[in-house]
Protein backbone atom coordinates (compact mmCIF):
# COMPACT_ATOMS: atom_id res chain seq x y z
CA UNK A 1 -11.73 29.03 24.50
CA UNK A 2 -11.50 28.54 27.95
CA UNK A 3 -8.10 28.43 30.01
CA UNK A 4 -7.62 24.68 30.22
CA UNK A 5 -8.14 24.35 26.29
CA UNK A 6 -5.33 26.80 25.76
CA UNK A 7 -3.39 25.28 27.82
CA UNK A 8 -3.34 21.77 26.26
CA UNK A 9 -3.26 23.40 22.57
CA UNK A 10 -0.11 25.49 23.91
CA UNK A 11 1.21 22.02 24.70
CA UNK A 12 1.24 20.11 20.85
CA UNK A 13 4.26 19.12 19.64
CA UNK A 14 6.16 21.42 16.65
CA UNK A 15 5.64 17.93 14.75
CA UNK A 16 2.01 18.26 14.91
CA UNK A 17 1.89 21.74 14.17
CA UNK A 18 2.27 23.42 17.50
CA UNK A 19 -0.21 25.70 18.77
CA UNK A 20 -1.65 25.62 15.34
CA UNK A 21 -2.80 21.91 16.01
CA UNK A 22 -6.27 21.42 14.77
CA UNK A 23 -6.23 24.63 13.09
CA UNK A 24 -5.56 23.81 9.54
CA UNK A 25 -8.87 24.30 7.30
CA UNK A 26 -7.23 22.87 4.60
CA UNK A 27 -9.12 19.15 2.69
CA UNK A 28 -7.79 16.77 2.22
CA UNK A 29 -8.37 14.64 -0.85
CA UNK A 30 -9.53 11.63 0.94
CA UNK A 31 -12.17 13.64 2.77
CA UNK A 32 -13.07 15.99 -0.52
CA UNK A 33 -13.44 12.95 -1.92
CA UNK A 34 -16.13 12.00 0.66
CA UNK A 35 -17.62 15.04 0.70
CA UNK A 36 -18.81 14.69 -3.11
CA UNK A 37 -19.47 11.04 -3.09
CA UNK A 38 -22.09 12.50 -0.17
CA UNK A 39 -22.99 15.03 -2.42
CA UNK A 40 -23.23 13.04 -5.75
CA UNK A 41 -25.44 10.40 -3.82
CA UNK A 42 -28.25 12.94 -2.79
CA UNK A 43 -27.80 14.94 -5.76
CA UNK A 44 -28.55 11.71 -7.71
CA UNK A 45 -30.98 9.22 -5.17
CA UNK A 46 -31.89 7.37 -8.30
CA UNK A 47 -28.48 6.81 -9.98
CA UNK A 48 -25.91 3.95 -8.88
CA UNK A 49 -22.62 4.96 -7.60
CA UNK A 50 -19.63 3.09 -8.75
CA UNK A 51 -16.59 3.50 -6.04
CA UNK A 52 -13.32 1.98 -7.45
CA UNK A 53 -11.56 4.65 -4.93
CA UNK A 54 -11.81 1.82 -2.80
CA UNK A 55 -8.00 0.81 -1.31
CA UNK A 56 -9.10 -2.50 0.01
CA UNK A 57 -10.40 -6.11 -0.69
CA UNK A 58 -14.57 -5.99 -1.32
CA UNK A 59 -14.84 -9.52 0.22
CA UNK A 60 -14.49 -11.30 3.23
CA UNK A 61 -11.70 -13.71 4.13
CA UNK A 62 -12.34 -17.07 2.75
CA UNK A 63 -14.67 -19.44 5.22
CA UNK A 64 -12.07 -21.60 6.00
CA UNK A 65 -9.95 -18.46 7.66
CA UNK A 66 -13.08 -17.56 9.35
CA UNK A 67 -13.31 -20.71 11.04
CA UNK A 68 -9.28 -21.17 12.33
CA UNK A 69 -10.20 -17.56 14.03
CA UNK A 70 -13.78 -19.01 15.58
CA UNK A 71 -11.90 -22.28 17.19
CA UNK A 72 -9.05 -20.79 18.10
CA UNK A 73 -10.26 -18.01 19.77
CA UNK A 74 -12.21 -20.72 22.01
CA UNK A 75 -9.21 -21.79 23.09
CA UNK A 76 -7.82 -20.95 26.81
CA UNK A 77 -4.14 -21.03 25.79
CA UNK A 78 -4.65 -18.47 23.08
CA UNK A 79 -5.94 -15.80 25.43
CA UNK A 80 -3.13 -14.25 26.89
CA UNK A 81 -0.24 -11.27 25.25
CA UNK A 82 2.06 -12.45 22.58
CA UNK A 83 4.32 -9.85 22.62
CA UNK A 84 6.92 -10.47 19.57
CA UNK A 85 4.68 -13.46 18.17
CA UNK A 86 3.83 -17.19 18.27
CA UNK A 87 6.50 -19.72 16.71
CA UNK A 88 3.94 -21.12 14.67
CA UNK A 89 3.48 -18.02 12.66
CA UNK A 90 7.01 -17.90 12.11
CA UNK A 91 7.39 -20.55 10.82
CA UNK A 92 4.55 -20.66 8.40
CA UNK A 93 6.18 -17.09 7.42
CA UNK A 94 9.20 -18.68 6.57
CA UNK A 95 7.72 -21.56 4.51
CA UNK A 96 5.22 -19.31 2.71
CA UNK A 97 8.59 -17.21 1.94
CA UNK A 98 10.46 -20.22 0.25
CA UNK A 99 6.87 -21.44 -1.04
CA UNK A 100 5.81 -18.87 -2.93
CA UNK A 101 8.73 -16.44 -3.60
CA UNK A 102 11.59 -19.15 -3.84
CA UNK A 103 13.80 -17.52 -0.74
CA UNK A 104 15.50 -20.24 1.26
CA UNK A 105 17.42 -20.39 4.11
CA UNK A 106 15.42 -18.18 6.23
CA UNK A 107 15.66 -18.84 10.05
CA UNK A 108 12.44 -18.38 12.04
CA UNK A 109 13.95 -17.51 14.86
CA UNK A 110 16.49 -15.06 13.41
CA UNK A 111 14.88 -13.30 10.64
CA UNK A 112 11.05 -12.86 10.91
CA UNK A 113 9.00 -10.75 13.23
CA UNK A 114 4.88 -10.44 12.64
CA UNK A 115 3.72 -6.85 13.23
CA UNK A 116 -0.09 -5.79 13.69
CA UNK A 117 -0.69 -4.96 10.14
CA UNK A 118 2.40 -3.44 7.95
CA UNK A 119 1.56 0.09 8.28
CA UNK A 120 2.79 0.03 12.04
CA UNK A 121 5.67 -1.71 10.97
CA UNK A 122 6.69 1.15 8.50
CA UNK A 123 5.90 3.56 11.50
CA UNK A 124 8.56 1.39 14.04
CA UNK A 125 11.37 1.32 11.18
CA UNK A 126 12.35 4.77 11.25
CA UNK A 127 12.71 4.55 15.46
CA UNK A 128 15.35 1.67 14.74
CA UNK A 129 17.58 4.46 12.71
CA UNK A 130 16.97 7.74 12.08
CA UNK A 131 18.84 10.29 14.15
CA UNK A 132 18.08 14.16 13.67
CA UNK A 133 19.57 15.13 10.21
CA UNK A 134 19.76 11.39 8.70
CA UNK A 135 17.80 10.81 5.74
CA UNK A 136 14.90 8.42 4.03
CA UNK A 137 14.37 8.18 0.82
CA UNK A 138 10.49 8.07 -0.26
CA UNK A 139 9.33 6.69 -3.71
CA UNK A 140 6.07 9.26 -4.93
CA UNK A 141 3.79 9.02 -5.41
CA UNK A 142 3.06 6.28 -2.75
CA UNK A 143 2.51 5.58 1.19
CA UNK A 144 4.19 8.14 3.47
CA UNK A 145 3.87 6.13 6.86
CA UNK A 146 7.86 5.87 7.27
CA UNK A 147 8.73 9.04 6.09
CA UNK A 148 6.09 10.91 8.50
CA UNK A 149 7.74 8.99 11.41
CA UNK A 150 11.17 9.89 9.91
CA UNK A 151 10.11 13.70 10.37
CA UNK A 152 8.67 12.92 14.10
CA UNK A 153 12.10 12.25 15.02
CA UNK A 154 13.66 14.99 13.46
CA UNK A 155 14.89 13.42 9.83
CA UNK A 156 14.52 14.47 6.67
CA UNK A 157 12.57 13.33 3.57
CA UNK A 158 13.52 13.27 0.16
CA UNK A 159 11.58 12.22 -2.25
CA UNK A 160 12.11 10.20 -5.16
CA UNK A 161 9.16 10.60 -8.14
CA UNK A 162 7.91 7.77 -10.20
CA UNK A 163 7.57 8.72 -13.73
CA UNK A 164 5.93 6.86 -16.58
CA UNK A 165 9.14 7.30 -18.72
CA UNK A 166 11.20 5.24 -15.71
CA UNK A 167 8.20 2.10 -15.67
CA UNK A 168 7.48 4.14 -12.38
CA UNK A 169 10.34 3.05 -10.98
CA UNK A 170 13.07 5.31 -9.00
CA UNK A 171 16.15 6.60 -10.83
CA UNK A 172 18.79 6.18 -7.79
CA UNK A 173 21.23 7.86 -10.47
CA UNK A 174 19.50 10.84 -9.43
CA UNK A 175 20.71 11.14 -6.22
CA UNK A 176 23.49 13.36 -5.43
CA UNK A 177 26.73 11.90 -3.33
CA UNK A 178 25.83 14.14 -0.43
CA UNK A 179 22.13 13.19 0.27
CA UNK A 180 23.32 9.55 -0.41
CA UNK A 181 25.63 9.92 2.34
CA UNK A 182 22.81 11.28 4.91
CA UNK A 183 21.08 8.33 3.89
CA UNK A 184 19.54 5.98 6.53
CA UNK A 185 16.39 4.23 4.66
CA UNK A 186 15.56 3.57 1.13
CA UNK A 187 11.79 2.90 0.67
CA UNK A 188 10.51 0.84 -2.55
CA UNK A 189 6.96 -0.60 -2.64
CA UNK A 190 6.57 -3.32 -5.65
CA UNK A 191 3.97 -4.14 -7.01
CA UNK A 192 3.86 -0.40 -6.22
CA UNK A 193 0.47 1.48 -4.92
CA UNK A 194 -0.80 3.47 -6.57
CA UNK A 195 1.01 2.96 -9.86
CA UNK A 196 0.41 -1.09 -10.31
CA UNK A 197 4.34 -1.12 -11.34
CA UNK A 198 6.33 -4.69 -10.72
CA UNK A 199 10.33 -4.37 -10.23
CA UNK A 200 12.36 -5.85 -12.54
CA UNK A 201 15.35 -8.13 -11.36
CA UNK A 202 17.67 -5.94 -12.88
CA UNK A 203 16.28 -2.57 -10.78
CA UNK A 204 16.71 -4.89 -7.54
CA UNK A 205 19.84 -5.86 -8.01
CA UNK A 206 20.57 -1.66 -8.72
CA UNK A 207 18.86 -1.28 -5.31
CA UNK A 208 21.18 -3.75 -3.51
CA UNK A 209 24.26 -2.29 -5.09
CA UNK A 210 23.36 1.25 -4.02
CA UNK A 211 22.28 0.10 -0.15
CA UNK A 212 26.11 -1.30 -0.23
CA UNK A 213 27.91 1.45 -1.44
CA UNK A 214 25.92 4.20 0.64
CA UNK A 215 25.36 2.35 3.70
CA UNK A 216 21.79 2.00 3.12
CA UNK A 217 19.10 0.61 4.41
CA UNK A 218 15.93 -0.87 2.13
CA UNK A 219 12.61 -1.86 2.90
CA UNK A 220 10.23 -3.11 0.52
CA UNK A 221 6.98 -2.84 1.24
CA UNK A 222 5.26 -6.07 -0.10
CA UNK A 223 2.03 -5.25 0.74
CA UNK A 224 0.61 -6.33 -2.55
CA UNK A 225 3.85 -9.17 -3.58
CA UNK A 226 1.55 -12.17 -3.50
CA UNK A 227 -0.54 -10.27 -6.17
CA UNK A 228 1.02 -10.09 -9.33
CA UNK A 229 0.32 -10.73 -12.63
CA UNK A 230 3.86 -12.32 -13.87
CA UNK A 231 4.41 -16.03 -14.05
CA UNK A 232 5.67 -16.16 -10.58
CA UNK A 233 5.58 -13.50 -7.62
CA UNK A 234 8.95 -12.43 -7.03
CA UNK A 235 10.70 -11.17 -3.54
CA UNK A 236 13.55 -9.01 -3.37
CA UNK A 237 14.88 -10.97 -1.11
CA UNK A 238 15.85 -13.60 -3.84
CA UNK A 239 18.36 -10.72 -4.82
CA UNK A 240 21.50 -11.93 -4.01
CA UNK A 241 22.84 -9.62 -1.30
CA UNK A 242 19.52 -7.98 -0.28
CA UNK A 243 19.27 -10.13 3.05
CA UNK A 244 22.36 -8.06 3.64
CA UNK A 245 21.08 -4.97 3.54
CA UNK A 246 17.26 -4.96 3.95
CA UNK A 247 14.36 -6.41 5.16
CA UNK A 248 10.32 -6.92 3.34
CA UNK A 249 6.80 -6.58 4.95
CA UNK A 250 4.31 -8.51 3.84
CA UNK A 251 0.44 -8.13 4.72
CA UNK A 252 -2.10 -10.99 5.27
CA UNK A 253 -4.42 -7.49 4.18
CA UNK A 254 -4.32 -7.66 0.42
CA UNK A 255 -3.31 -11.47 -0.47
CA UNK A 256 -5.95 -12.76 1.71
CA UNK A 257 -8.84 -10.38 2.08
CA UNK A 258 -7.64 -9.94 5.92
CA UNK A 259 -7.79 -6.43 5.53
CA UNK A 260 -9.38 -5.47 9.20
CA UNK A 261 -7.53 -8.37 10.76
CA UNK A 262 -4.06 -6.74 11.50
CA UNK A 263 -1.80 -9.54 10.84
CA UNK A 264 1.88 -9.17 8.76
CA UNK A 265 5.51 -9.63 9.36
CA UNK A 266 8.32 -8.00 8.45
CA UNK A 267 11.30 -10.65 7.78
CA UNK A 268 14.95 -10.45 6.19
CA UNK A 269 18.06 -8.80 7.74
CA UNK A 270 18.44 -10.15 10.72
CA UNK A 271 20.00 -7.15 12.97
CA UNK A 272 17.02 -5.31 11.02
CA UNK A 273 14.42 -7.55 12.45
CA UNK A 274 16.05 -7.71 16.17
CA UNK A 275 15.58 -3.45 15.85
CA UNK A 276 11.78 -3.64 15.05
CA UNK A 277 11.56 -6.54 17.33
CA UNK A 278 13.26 -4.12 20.14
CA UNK A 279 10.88 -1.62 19.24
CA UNK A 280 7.95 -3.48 18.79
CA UNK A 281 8.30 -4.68 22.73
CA UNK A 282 8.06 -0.68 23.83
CA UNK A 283 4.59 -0.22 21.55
CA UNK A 284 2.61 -3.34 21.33
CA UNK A 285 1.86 -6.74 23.17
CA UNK A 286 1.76 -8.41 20.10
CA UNK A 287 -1.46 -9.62 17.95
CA UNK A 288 -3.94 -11.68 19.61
CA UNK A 289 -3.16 -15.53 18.87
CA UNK A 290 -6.30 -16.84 16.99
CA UNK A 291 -5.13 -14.04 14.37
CA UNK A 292 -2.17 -15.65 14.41
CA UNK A 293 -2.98 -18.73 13.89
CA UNK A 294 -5.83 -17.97 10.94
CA UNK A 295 -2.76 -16.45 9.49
CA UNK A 296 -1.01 -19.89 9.73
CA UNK A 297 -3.67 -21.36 8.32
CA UNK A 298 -3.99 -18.30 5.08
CA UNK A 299 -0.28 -18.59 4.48
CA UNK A 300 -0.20 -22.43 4.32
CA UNK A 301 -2.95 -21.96 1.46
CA UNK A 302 -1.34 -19.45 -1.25
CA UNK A 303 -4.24 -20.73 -3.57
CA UNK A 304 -6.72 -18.53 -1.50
CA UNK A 305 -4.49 -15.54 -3.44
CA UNK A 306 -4.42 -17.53 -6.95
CA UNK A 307 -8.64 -17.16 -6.25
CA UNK A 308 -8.26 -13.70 -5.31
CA UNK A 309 -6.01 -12.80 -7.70
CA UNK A 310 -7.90 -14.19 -10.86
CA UNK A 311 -11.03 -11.72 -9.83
CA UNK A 312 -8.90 -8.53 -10.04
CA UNK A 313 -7.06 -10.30 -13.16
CA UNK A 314 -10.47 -10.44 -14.45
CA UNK A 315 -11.53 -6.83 -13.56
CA UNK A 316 -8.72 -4.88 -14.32
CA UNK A 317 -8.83 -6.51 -18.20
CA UNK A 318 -12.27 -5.37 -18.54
CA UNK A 319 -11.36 -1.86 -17.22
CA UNK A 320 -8.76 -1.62 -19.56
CA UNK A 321 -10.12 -2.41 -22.42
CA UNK A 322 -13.55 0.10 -21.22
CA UNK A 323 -11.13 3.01 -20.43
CA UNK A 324 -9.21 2.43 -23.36
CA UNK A 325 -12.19 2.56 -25.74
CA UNK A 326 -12.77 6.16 -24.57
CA UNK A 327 -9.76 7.70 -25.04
CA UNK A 328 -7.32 6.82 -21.74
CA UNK A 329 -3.84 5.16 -22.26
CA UNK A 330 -4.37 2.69 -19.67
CA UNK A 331 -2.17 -0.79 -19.14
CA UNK A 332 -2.35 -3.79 -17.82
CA UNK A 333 -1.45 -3.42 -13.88
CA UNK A 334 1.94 -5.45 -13.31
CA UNK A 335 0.50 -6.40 -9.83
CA UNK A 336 -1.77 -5.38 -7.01
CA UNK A 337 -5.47 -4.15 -7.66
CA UNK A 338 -4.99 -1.11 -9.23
CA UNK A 339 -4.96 0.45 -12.52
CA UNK A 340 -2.78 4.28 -12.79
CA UNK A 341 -3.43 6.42 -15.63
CA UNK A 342 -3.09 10.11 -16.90
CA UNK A 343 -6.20 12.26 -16.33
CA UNK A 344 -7.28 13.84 -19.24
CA UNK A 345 -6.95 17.74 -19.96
CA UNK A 346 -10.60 18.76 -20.31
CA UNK A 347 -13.68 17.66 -22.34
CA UNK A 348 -13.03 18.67 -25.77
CA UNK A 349 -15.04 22.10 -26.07
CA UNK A 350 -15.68 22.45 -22.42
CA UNK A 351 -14.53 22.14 -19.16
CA UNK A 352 -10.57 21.64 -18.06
CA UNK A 353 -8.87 19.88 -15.69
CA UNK A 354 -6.16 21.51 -13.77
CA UNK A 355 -4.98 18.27 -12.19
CA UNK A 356 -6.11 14.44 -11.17
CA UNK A 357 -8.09 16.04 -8.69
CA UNK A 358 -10.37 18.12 -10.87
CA UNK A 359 -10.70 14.93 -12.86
CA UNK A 360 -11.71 12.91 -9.84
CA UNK A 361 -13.81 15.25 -8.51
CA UNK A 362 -15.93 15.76 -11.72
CA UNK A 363 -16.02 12.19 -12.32
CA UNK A 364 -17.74 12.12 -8.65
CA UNK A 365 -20.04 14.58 -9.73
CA UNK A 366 -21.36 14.34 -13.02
CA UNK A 367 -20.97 10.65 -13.28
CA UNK A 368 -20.59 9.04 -10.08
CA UNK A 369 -17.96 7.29 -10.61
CA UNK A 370 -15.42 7.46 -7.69
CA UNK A 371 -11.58 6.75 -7.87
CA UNK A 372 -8.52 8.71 -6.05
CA UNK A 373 -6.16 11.48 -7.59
CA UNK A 374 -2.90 11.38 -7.96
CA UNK A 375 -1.05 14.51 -8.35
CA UNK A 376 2.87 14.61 -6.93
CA UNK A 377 4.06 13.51 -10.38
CA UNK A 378 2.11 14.43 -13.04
CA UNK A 379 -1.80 14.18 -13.27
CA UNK A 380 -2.82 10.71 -12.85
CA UNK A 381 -5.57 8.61 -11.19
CA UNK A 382 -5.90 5.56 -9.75
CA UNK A 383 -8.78 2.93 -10.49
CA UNK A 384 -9.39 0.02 -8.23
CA UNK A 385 -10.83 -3.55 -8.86
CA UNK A 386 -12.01 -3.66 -5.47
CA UNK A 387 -15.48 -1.91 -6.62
CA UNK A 388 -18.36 -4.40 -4.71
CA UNK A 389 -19.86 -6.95 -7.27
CA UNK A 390 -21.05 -10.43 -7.04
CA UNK A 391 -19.28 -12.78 -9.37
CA UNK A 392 -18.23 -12.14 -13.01
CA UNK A 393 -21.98 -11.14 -14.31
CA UNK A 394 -22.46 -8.43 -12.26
CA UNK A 395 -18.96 -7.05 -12.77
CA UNK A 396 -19.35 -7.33 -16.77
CA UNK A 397 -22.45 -4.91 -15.85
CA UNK A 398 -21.09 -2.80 -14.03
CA UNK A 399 -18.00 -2.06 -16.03
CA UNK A 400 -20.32 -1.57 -19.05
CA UNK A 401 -22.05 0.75 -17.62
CA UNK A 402 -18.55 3.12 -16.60
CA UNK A 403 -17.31 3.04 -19.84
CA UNK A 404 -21.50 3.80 -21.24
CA UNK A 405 -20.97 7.11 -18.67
CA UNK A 406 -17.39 7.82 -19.61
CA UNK A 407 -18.22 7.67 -23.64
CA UNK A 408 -21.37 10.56 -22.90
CA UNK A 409 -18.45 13.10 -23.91
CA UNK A 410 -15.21 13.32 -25.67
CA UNK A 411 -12.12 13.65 -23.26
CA UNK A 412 -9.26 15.79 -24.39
CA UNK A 413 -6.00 14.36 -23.64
């Protein structure tokens, strides 16, 4: 290594690592996982590989999304920095809000902010509060954006597991008086990734009544709130008292196949949203207008996510009813495109399986079928309708032939 490399690895944050930076020869999942759909596919040149690892939608944004962005981006006045957003996305926020999720009285000016995407929203949150030594507390498994920025600045972590005996959701019970004191942030996710779990009213209202009484903070991360499979999507800001002590981010990503496009907003609290605002002004210049204004156009059309949302409906009942024929205790998802369940112990008379990932892994490799493990509580994977098809046909095939691959040999569970 020559002098000027050690240098600049001498130089790495502790947060990173240190002089270890770079170092680590550790895999992670997401790349193993890579790694043997690589292998599986030139193992197997003949053989069709089935991905429902995927995390995202498998279509584009609908035509008439395509063409806002296309004419607006012609237009001169839409060239320039928008720093903390246009008013006309604010205010389509705010009526998509009431719209679709019932909340009223929302101000645009007062308590909505769009962000580019949610996940660097979740990053910002933690700037707005966490000294060194304060606390956020992390539903797992799940999305660990906030709490790794909560550790950049010197917080602390704890973690609260989703079981299957709790409906996957967290037992705030649990938590002792003293970390409840340290507490800054409380982070919920519902319909929750990876589990597919909806809240109920009665665990929001729970949620509201802890933030009070601890000084809390809550964000729900609503990534996937548009796509649920109840009568009516649900916000928890319809809680009575949540405006009071939290704030949601919702994503254009998942509800509207926007997925590369960047475009969400955070709204609620309104001292929470003048923090990320604050923030936001030191990081970004804001998203480029003819985003915006598609995103107008996507939120005053919540039947583009009714169209959406009856293909993964569709899907994930086929799945189901295919894993379920071969032995897996699968469910219905409550809401976004993914189905959670409990990898099996070994093939009856053969090889075991240690953990989700073994599972995943061998599904990868002796019947290329991908999908992503799920290990921090209990041995689960996660399916996901997102798996490419064209129209209802194609997915009827391709289903049939998972569960044709899955019933070759007798899971132990």
């Amino acid at each position: 290594m020559s002098g000027s490399e050690s240098y600049v690895q001498n130089m790495f944050a502790n947060r990173l690592g240190g002089n270890n930076f770079g170092k680590d020869t550790k895999i992670y999942k997401f790349e193993k996982i890579k790694r043997a759909k690589r292998a599986a596919m030139e193992a197997n040149p003949d053989k069709e590989l089935f991905d429902l690892g995927v995390g995202e939608p498998d279509e584009m944004a609908f035509p008439e999304v395509i063409k806002t962005l296309q004419q607006e981006a012609e237009k001169p006045e839409n060239r320039g920095y928008t720093d903390n957003g246009i008013q006309d996305f604010k205010d389509a926020a705010i009526k998509y809000m009431e719209n679709v999720f019932g909340v009223k009285g929302l101000d645009p000016d007062k308590h909505v902010n769009h962000t580019i995407g949610s996940k660097p929203g979740l990053a910002m949150l933690p700037s707005i509060f966490i000294n060194p030594g304060d606390i956020t507390l992390m539903t797992v498994p799940g999305y660990p954006v906030m709490g790794t920025h909560t550790q950049y600045l010197g917080g602390e972590v704890v973690n609260l597991p989703l079981t299957k005996e709790n409906k996957f959701l967290p037992d705030l019970k649990s938590i002792s008086q003293n970390i409840a004191k340290q507490t800054k942030l409380l982070y919920i996710n519902y319909p929750n990734n990876p589990t597919g779990a909806n809240a109920t009213s009665a665990f929001y209202e729970e949620v509201v009544e802890f933030a009070k009484a601890n000084d809390v903070v809550v964000v729900q991360d609503a990534a996937y709130a548009a796509l649920t499979f109840a009568d009516k999507p649900t916000s928890f800001l319809s809680t009575p008292g949540a405006m009071d002590v939290g704030v949601e981010l919702h994503s254009l990503s998942k509800s509207y196949n926007m997925t590369g496009w960047r475009i969400a907003f955070v709204v609620g609290n309104e001292l929470v949203v003048k923090g990320l605002a604050h923030v936001k002004d030191n990081i970004d210049s804001g998203q480029f207008a003819a985003i915006q204004k598609a995103g107008v156009h996507a939120l005053e059309h919540p039947e583009i996510t009714e169209k959406i949302l009856e293909k993964y409906r569709r899907r994930l009942t086929l799945l189901v009813d295919a894993l379920n024929t071969v032995g897996f205790d699968a469910a219905m998802s409550g809401g976004s495109f993914f189905l959670y369940v409990q990898a099996p112990k070994g093939i009856k008379g053969g090889q075991r399986f240690n953990s989700g990932e073994d599972f995943s892994q061998y599904l990868i490799k002796e019947m290329m079928i991908s999908t992503v493990p799920w290990d921090d509580v209990g041995n689960f994977i996660r399916f996901s309708a997102t798996f490419a098809a064209k129209g209802p046909e194609e997915e009827k095939r391709i289903i049939n032939e998972i569960k044709s691959r899955l019933s070759s040999v007798e899971f132990e569970f």
